[in-house]
Protein backbone atom coordinates (compact mmCIF):
# COMPACT_ATOMS: atom_id res chain seq x y z
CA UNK A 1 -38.14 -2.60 7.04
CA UNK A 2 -38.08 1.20 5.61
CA UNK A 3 -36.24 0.37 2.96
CA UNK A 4 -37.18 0.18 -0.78
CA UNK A 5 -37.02 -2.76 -2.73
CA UNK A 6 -34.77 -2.24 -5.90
CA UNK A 7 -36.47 -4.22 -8.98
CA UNK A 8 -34.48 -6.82 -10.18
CA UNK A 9 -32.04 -6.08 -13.22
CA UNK A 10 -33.35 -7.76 -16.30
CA UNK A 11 -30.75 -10.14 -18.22
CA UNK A 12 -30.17 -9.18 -22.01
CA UNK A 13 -31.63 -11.51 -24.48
CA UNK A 14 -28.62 -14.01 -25.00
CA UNK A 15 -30.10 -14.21 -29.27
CA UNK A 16 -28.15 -11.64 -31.32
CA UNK A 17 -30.18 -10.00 -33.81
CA UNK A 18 -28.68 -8.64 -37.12
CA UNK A 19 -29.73 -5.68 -38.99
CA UNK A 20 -30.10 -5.26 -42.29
CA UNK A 21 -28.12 -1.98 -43.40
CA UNK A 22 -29.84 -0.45 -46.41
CA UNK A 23 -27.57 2.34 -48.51
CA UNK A 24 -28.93 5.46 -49.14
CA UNK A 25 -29.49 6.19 -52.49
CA UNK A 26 -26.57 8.14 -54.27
CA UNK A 27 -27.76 11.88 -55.50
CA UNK A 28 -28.72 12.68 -58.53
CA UNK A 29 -25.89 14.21 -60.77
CA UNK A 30 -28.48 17.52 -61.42
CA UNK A 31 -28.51 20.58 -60.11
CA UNK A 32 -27.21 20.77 -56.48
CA UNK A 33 -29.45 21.95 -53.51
CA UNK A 34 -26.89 22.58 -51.20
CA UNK A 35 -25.18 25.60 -52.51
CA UNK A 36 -28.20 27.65 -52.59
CA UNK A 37 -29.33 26.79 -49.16
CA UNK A 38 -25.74 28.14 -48.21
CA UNK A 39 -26.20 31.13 -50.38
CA UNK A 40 -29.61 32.01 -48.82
CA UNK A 41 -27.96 31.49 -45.15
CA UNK A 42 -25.11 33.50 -45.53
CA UNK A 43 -27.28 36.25 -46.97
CA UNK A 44 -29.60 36.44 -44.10
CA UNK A 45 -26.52 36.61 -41.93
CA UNK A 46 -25.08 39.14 -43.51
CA UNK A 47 -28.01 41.59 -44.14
CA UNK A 48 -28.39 40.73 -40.34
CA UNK A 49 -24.68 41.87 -39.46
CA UNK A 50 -24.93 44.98 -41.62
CA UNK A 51 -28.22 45.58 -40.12
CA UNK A 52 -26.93 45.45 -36.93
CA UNK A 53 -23.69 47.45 -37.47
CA UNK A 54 -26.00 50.20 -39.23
CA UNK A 55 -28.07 50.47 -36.38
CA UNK A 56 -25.06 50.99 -34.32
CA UNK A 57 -23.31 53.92 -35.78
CA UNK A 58 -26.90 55.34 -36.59
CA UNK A 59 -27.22 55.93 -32.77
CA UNK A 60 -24.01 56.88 -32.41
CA UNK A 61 -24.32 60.12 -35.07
CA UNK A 62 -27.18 60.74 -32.88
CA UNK A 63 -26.44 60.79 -29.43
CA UNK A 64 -23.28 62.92 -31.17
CA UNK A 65 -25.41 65.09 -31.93
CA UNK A 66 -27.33 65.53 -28.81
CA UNK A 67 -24.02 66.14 -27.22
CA UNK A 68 -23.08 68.64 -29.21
CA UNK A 69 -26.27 70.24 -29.26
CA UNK A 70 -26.46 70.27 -25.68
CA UNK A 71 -22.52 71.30 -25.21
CA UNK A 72 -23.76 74.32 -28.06
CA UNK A 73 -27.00 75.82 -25.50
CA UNK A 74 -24.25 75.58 -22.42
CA UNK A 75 -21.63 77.78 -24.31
CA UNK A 76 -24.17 80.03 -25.85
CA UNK A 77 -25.67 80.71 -22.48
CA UNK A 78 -22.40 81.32 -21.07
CA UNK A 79 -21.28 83.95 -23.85
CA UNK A 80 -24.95 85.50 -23.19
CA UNK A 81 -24.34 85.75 -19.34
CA UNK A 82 -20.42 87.10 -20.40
CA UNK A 83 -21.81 89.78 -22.73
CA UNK A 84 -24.62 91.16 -19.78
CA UNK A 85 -22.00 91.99 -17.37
């Protein structure tokens, strides 16, 4: 009573029906396309990974820097509080 009523499963049409397979037309023997969509690619990647790699050691000379900057205050205060005793 509470249960749903599946549709019934339609039958395939027993005709077959061919296609007619057209061939693509062959390219033209001029200059190729291809290679200088690769070209283009592989340049974007790689100004994208040099970029990146750049960026990288950019903030890694600076948070050197810091470091050492910071580590330089912490000694010279401790020399200055040396020398006034």
């Amino acid at each position: 009573m509470f249960r749903p009523k599946l549709p019934d499963v339609p039958t395939p049409p027993t005709t077959t029906v061919t296609h007619q397979q057209t061939q693509a037309p062959a390219p033209s023997p001029g200059r190729p396309v291809a290679p200088y969509v690769g070209v283009g690619v592989g340049a974007v990647a790689a100004v994208v990974v040099v970029g990146t790699v750049l960026t990288a050691l950019l903030a890694a000379v600076a948070v050197s820097a810091i470091s050492v900057a910071v580590a330089a205050v912490v000694l010279r205060l401790l020399v200055n509080d040396a020398n006034k005793r």
